[in-house]
Protein backbone atom coordinates (compact mmCIF):
# COMPACT_ATOMS: atom_id res chain seq x y z
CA UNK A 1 15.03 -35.55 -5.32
CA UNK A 2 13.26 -38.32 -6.67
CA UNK A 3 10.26 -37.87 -9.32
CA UNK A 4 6.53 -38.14 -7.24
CA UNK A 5 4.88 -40.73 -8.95
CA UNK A 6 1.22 -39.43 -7.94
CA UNK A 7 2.00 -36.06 -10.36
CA UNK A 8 0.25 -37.70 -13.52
CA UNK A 9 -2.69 -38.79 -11.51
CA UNK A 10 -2.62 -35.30 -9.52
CA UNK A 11 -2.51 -33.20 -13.14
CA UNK A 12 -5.18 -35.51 -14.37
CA UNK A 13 -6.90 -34.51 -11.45
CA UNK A 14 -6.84 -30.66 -11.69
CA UNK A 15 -7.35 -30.69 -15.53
CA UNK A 16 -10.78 -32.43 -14.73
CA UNK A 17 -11.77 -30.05 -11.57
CA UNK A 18 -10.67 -27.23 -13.49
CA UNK A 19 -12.85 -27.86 -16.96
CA UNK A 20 -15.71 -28.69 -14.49
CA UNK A 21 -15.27 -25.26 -12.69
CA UNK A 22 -14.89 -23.34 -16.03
CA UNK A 23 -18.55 -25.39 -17.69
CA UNK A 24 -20.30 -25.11 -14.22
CA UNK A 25 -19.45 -21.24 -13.50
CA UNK A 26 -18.73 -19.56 -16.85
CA UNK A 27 -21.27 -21.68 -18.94
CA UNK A 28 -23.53 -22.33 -16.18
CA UNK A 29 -24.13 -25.87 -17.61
CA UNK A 30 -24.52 -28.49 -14.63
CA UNK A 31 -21.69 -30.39 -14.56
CA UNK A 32 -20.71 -34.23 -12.50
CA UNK A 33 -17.86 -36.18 -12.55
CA UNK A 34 -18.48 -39.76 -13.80
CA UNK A 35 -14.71 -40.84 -14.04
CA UNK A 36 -15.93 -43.62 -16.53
CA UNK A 37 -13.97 -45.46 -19.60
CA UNK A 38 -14.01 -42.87 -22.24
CA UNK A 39 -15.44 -39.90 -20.28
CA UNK A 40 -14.60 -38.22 -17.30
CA UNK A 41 -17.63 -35.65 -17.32
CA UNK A 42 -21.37 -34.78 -18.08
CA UNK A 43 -22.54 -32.13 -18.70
CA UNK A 44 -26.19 -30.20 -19.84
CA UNK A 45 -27.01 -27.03 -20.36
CA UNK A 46 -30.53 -27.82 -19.90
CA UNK A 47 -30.99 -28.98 -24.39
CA UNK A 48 -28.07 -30.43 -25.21
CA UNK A 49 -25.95 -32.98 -22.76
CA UNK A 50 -22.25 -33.90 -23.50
CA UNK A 51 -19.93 -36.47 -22.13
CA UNK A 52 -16.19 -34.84 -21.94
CA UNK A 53 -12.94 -36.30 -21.84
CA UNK A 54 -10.18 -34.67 -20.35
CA UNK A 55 -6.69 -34.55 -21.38
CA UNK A 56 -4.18 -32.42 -19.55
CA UNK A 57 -0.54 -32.44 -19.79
CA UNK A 58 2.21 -29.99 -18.63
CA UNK A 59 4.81 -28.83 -21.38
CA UNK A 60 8.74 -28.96 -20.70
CA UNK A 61 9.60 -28.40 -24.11
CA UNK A 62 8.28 -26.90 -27.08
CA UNK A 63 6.33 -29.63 -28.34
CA UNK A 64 3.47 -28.94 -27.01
CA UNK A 65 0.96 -31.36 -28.75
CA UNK A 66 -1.63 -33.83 -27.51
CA UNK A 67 -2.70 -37.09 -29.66
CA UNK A 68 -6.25 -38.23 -28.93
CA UNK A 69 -6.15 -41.65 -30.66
CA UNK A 70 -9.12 -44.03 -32.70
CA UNK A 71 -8.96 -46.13 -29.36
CA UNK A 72 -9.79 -42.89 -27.00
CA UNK A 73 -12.06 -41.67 -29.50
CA UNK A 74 -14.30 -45.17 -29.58
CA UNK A 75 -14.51 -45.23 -26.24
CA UNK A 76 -15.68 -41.40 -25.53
CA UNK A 77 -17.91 -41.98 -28.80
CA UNK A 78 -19.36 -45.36 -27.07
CA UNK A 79 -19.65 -43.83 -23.33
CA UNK A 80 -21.61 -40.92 -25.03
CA UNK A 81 -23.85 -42.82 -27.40
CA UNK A 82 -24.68 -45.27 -24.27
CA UNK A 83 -26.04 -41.86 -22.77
CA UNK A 84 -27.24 -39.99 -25.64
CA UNK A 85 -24.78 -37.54 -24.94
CA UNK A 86 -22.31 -35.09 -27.31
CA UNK A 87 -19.02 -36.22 -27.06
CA UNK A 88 -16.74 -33.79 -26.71
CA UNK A 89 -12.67 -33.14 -25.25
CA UNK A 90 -11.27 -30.85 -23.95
CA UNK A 91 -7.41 -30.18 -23.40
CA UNK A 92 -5.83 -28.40 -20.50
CA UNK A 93 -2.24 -27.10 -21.61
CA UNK A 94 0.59 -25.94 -19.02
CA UNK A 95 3.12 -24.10 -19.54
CA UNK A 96 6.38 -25.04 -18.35
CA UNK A 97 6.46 -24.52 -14.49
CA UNK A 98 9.03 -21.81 -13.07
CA UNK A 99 8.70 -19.41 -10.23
CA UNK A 100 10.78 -16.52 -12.48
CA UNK A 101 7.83 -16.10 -14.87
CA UNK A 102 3.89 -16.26 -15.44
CA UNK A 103 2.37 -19.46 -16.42
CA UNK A 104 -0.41 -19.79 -18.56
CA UNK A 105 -2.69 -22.73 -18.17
CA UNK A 106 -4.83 -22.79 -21.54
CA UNK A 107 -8.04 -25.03 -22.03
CA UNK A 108 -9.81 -26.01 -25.17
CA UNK A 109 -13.10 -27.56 -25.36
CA UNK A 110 -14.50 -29.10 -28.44
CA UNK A 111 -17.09 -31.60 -29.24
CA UNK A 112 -15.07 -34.79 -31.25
CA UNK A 113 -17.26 -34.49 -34.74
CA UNK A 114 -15.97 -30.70 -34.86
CA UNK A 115 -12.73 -31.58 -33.86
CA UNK A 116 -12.13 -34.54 -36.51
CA UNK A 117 -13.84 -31.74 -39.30
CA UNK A 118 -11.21 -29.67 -38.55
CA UNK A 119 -8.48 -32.09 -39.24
CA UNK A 120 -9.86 -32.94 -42.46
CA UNK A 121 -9.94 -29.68 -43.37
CA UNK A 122 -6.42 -28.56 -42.09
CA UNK A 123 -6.57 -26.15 -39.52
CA UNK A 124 -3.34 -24.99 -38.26
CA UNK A 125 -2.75 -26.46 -34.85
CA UNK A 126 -5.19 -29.73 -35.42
CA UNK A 127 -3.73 -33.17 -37.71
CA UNK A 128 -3.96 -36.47 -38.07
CA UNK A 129 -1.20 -39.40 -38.41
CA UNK A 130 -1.80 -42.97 -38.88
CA UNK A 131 -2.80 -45.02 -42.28
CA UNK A 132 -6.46 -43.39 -42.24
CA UNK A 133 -5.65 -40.49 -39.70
CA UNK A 134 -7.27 -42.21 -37.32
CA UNK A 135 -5.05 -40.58 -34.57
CA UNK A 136 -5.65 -36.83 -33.99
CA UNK A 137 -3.53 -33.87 -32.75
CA UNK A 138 -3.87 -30.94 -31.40
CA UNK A 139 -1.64 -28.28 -31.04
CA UNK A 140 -0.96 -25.92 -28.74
CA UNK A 141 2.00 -24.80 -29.91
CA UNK A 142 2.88 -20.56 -29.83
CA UNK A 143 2.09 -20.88 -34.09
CA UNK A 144 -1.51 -22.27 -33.88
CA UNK A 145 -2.26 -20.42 -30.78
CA UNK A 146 -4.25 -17.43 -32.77
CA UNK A 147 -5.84 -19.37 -34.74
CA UNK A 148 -7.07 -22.37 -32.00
CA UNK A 149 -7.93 -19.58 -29.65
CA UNK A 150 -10.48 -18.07 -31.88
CA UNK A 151 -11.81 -20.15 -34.18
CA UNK A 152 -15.94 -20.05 -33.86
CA UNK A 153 -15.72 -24.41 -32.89
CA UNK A 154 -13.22 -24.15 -30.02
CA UNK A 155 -14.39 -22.90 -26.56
CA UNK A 156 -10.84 -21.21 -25.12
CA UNK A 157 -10.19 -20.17 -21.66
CA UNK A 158 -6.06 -18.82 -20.34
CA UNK A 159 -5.93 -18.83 -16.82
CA UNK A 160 -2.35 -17.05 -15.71
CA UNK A 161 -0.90 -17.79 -13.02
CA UNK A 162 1.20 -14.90 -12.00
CA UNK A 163 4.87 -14.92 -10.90
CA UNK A 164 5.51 -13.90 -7.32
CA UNK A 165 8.26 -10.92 -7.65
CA UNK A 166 10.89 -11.72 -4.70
CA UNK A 167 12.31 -8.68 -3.23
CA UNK A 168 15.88 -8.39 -2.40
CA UNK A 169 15.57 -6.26 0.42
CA UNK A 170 14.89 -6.69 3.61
């Protein structure tokens, strides 16, 4: 069967309807999609407003990490000074897809100043490469889950998706 082409685009898709339903409901910020160069949300919670860029990905292996480079960070941090909003990312991680077993779907939300602090200062799950660590990581591997998923800076949702058990008889 031949790869669908539109899957990128479609996960892209959900990541950003998905981090939209999780500010609007469980924050109750109001929420739009702007779909712009360096942000793909607003958001307020009636003080403080925060352009979001969302960065989803679906992991086959276990390597699950996603780079958020100087380039993606000037152009969030230019969208949101244009607005006089926060910037802030936030990463939806999926698990590796399979029928036979549940799938967590994990989101992260962090505003980009808190997120290159915690680089700096080495928090397990969140680096840098490049000359001046321009380019950061973050981590979502099993090791750096504890400490991503509750550390006072990072928002963190897991949404499971449940396997369906198959019976045998009939």
């Amino acid at each position: 069967m031949k790869n669908n082409d539109r899957l990128p685009k479609q996960l892209g898709d959900f990541g950003e309807q998905l981090v939209m339903f999780i500010i609007g409901r469980l924050y109750k910020h109001r929420v739009a999609y702007v779909d712009h160069v360096g942000a793909d949300l607003i958001a307020t919670d009636g003080e403080k407003k925060y352009a979001i860029s969302v960065k989803s990905r679906i992991f086959t292996t276990d390597g699950p990490q996603q780079p958020f480079d100087e380039n993606q960070q000037n152009k969030l941090r230019d969208f949101a000074k244009s607005f006089g909003l926060i910037p802030t990312v936030a990463f939806v991680f999926i698990d590796k897809i399979c029928r036979d077993s549940d799938i967590n779907i994990d989101i992260y939300i962090i505003e980009l100043d808190d997120f290159v602090k915690l680089a700096a200062s080495g928090v397990k799950g969140i680096t840098t490469t490049g000359i001046n660590g321009q380019k950061l990581h973050f981590s979502n591997a099993p090791k750096n889950q504890d400490v991503l998923q509750n550390h006072k800076l990072i928002n963190f949702h897991r949404l499971v998706l449940k396997a369906k058990c198959v019976s045998e008889e009939k």
